[in-house]
Protein backbone atom coordinates (compact mmCIF):
# COMPACT_ATOMS: atom_id res chain seq x y z
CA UNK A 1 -14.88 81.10 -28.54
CA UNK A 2 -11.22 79.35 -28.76
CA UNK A 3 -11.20 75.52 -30.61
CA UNK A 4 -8.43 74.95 -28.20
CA UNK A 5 -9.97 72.72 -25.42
CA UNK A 6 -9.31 74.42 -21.90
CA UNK A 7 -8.16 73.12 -18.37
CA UNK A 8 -8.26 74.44 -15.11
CA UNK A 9 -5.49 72.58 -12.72
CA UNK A 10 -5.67 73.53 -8.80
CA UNK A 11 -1.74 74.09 -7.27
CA UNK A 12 -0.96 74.36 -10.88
CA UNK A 13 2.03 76.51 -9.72
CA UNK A 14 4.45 73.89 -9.20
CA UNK A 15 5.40 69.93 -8.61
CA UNK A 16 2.73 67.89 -10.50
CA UNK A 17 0.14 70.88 -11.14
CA UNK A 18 2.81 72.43 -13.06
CA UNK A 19 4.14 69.92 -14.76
CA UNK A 20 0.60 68.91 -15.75
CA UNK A 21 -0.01 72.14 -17.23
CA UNK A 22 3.11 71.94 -19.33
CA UNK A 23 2.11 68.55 -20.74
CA UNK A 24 -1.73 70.21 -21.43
CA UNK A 25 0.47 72.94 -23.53
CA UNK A 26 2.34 70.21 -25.06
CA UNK A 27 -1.13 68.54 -26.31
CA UNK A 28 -2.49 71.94 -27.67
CA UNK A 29 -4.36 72.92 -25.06
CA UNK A 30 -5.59 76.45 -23.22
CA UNK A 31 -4.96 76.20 -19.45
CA UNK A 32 -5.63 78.41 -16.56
CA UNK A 33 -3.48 77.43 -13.30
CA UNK A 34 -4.65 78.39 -9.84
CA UNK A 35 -2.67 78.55 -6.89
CA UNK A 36 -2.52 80.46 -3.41
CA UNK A 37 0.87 81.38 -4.66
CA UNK A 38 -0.10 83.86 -7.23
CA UNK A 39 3.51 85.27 -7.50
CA UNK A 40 4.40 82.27 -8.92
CA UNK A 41 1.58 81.20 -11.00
CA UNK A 42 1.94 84.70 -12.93
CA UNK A 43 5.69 83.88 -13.32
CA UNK A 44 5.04 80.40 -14.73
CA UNK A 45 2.36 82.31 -17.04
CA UNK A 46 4.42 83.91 -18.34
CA UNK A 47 6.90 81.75 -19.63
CA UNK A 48 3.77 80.19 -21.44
CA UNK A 49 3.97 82.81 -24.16
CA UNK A 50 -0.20 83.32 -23.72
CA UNK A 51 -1.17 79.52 -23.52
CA UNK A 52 -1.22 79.52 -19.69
CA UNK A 53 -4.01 82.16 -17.70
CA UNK A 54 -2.41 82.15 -14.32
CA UNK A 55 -5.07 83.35 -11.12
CA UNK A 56 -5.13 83.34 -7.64
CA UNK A 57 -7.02 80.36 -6.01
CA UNK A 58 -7.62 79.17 -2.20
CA UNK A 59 -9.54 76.43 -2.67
CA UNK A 60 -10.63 76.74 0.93
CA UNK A 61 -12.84 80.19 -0.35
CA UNK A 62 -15.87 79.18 -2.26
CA UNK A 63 -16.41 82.89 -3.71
CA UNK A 64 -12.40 83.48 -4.82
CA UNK A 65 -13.12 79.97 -6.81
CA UNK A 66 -16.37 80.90 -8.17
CA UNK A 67 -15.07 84.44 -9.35
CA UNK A 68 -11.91 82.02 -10.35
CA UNK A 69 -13.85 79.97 -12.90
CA UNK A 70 -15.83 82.38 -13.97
CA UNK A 71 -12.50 84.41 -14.82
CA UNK A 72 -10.84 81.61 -16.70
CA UNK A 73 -14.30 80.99 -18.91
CA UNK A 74 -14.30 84.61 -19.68
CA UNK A 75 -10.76 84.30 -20.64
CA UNK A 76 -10.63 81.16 -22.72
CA UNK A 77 -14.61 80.63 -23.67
CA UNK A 78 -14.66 77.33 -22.44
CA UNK A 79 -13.90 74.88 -19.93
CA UNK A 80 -13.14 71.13 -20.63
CA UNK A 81 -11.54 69.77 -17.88
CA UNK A 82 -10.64 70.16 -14.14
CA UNK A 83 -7.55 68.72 -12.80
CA UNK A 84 -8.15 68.99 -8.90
CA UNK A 85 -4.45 68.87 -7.63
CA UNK A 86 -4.19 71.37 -4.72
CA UNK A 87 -3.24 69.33 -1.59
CA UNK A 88 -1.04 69.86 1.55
CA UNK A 89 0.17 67.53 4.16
CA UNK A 90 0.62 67.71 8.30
CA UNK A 91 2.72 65.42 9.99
CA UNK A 92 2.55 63.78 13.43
CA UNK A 93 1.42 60.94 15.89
CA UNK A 94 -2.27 59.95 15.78
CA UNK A 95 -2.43 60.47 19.31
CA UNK A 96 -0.80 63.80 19.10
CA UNK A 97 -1.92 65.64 15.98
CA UNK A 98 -3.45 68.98 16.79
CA UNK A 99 -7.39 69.01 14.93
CA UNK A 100 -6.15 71.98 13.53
CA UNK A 101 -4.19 70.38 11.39
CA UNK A 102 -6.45 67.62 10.72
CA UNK A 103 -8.63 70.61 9.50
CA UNK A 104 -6.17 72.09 7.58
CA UNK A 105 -5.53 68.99 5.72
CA UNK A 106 -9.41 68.48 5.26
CA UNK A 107 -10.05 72.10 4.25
CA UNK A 108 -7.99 72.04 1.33
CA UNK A 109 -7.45 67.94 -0.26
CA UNK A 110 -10.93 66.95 0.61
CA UNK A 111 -13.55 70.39 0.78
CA UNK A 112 -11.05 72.34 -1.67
CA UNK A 113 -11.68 69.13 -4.50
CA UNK A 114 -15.45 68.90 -3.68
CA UNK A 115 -16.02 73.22 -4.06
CA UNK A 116 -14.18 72.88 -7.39
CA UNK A 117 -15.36 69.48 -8.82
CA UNK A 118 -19.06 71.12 -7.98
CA UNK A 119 -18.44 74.40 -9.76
CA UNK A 120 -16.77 72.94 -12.75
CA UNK A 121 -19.22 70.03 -12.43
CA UNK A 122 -22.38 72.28 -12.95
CA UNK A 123 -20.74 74.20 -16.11
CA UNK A 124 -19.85 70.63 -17.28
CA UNK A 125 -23.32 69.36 -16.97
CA UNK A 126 -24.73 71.96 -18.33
CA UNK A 127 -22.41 71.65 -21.90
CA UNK A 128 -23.27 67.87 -21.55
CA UNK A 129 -19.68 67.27 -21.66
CA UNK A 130 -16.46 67.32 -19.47
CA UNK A 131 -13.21 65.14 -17.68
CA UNK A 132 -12.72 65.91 -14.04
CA UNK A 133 -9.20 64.40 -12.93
CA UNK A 134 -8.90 64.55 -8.81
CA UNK A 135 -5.77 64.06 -7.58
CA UNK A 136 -5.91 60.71 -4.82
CA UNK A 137 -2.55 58.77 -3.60
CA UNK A 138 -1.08 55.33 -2.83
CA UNK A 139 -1.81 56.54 0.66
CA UNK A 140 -5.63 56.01 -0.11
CA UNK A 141 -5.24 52.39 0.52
CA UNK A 142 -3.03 51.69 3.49
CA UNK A 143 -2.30 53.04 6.53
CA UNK A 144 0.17 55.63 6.24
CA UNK A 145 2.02 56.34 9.49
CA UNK A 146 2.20 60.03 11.28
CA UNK A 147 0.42 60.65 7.52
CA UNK A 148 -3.67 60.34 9.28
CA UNK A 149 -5.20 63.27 7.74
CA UNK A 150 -3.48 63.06 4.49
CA UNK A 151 -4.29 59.50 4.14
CA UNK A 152 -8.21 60.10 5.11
CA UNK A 153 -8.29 62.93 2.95
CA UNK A 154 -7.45 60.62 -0.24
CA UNK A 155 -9.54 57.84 1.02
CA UNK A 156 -12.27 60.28 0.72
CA UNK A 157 -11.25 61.64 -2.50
CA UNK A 158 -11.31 58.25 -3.96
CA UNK A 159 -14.96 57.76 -2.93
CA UNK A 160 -15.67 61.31 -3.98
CA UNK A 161 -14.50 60.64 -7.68
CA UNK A 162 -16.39 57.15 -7.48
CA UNK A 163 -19.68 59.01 -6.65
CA UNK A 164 -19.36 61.87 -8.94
CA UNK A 165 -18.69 59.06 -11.68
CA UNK A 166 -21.60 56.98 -10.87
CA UNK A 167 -23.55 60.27 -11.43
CA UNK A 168 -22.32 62.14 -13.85
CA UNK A 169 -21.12 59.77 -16.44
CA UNK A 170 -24.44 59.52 -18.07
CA UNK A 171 -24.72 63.12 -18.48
CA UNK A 172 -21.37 63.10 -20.23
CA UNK A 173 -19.10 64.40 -17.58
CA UNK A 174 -16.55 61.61 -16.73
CA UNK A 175 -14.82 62.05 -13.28
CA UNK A 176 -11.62 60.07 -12.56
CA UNK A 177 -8.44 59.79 -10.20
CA UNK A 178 -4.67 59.54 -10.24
CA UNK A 179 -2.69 57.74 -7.43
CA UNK A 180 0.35 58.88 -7.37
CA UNK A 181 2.85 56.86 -5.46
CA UNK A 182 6.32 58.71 -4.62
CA UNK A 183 7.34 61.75 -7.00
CA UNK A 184 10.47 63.41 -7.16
CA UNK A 185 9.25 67.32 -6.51
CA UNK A 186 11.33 70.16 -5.64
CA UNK A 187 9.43 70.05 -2.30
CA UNK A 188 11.13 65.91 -1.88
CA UNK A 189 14.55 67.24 -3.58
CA UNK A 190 14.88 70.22 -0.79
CA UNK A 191 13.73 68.35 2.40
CA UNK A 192 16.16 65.81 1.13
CA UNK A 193 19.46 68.66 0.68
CA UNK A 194 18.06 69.69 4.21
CA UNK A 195 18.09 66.06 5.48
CA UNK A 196 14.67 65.77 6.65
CA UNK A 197 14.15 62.97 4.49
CA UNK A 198 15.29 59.81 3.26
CA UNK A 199 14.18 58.68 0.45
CA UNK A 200 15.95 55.26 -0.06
CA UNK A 201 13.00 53.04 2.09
CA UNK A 202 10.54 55.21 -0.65
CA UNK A 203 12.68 53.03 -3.39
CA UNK A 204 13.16 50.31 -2.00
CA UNK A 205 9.47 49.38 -1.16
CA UNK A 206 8.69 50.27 -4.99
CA UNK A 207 9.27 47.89 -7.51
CA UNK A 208 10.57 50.72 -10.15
CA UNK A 209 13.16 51.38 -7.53
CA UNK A 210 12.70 54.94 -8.07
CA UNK A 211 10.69 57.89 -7.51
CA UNK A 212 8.68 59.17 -10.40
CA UNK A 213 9.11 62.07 -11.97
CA UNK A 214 6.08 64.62 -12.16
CA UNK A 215 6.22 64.56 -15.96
CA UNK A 216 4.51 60.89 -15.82
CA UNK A 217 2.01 61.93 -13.45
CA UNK A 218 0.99 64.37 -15.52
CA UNK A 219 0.91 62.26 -18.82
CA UNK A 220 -1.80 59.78 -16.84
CA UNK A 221 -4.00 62.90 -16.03
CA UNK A 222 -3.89 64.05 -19.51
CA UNK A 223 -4.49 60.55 -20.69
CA UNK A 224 -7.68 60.52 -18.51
CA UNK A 225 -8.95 64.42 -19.67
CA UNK A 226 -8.21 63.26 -23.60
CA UNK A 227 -10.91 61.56 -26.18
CA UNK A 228 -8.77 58.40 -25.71
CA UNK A 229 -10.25 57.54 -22.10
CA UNK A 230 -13.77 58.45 -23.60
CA UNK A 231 -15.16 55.06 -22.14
CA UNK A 232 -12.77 55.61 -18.51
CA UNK A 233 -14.74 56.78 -15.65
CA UNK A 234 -15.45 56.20 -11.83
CA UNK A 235 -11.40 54.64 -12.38
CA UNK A 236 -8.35 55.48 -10.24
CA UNK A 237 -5.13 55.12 -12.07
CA UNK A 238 -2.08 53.83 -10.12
CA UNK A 239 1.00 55.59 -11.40
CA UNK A 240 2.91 54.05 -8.83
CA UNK A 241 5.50 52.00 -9.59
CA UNK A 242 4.47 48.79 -8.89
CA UNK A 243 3.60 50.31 -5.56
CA UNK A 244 -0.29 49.02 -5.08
CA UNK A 245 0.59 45.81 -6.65
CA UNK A 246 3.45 44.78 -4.47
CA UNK A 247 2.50 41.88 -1.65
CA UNK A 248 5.49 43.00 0.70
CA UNK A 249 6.92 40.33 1.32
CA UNK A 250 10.01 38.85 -0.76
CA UNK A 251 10.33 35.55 -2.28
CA UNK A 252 13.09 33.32 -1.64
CA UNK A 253 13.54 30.42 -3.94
CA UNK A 254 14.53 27.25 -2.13
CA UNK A 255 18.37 26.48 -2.37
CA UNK A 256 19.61 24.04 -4.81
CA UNK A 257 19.44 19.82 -3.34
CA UNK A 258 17.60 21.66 -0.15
């Protein structure tokens, strides 16, 4: 069995699941990416030089995520942490959205996290250790417009990792959550060279005035997965910004003799 401590990241192929598992390499870890895209996850494998186990992953199939784990334990030994990352969005009017998409958005942010925080959850318990990172969003607490299943499905998430917290913690499995507010991903770069998005109403609601960059996403889920959260658990992490704390609404200091 390795000393290396292992991680399995969801989506790990690219945006913050990949940049996650370079910062896990970074810290000395073993980790095991999974992604639908399995082209791409063996390509980013291999660049790893051996220190990244690349393997298809739908999170929507319970069995490919069982055989999944069980493929990355025989691999590495071990497992130490979960980062559940996999996530998609559909767009469009409340009033209009078709329930397949609601399902689709469902099936992977919300039942894709629970199948995979369950199976690593059981190994976990069993070791009597474990971090479980889910992946939530600023879009957890407000209303996010034309955004209804994405938003629910974090909302839920939240709760999720609040639960699994409350239970597991004692058992030495802690179970926390990232908000991300706006990233810059290839996915935001290439809708913006297309011009399906703006993103200068992203920056200029965040205090930062810019997007983050997936590299400090990934440094607050490795944070919460090290032995220096050992006492963090049932939290969710803001790396937004300023986003959460912001009231909205500017200030305008009276004028001078007014």
């Amino acid at each position: 069995m390795t000393e290396k401590k292992t991680v399995l990241i969801t989506g790990g192929a690219r945006g913050i699941g990949l940049a996650t598992g370079r910062e896990f390499l970074r810290r000395g870890w073993n980790v095991t990416i999974g992604d639908v895209d399995r082209e791409e996850a063996e390509a980013q494998a291999r660049a790893s030089e051996g220190a990244m186990l690349a393997l298809a992953m739908d999170v929507r199939d319970r069995t490919a995520i069982d055989e999944a784990f069980a493929r990355s334990l025989d691999h590495w030994g071990r497992l130490d942490a979960l980062v559940n990352n996999a996530g998609i969005q559909r767009h469009g009017p409340l009033e209009t959205i078709p329930f397949a998409d609601w399902n689709a958005v469902l099936d992977i942010n919300l039942h894709g996290a629970f199948h995979c925080l369950q199976v690593a959850g059981r190994h976990m318990l069993a070791q009597g250790s474990g971090a479980i990172v889910n992946l939530a969003s600023i879009a957890a607490t407000r209303g996010a417009p034309g955004r209804a299943p994405y938003a629910v499905s974090k909302a839920a998430i939240v709760s999720l990792t609040k639960t699994a917290a409350v239970e597991w913690t004692e058992r030495g499995v802690r179970v926390n959550a990232v908000a991300p507010g706006y990233v810059e991903t290839d996915l935001v770069t290439s809708f913006v060279a297309a011009g399906r998005l703006d993103t200068a109403p992203m920056i200029a609601r965040t205090p930062a005035r810019r997007l983050a960059r997936p590299e400090e996403i990934a440094r607050a889920i490795a944070f919460l997965c090290s032995d220096d959260a050992s006492y963090v658990s049932g939290h969710v992490l803001h790396v937004d910004g300023g986003f959460e704390a912001d009231y909205g609404v500017p200030f305008f200091p009276p004028k001078q003799g007014a």
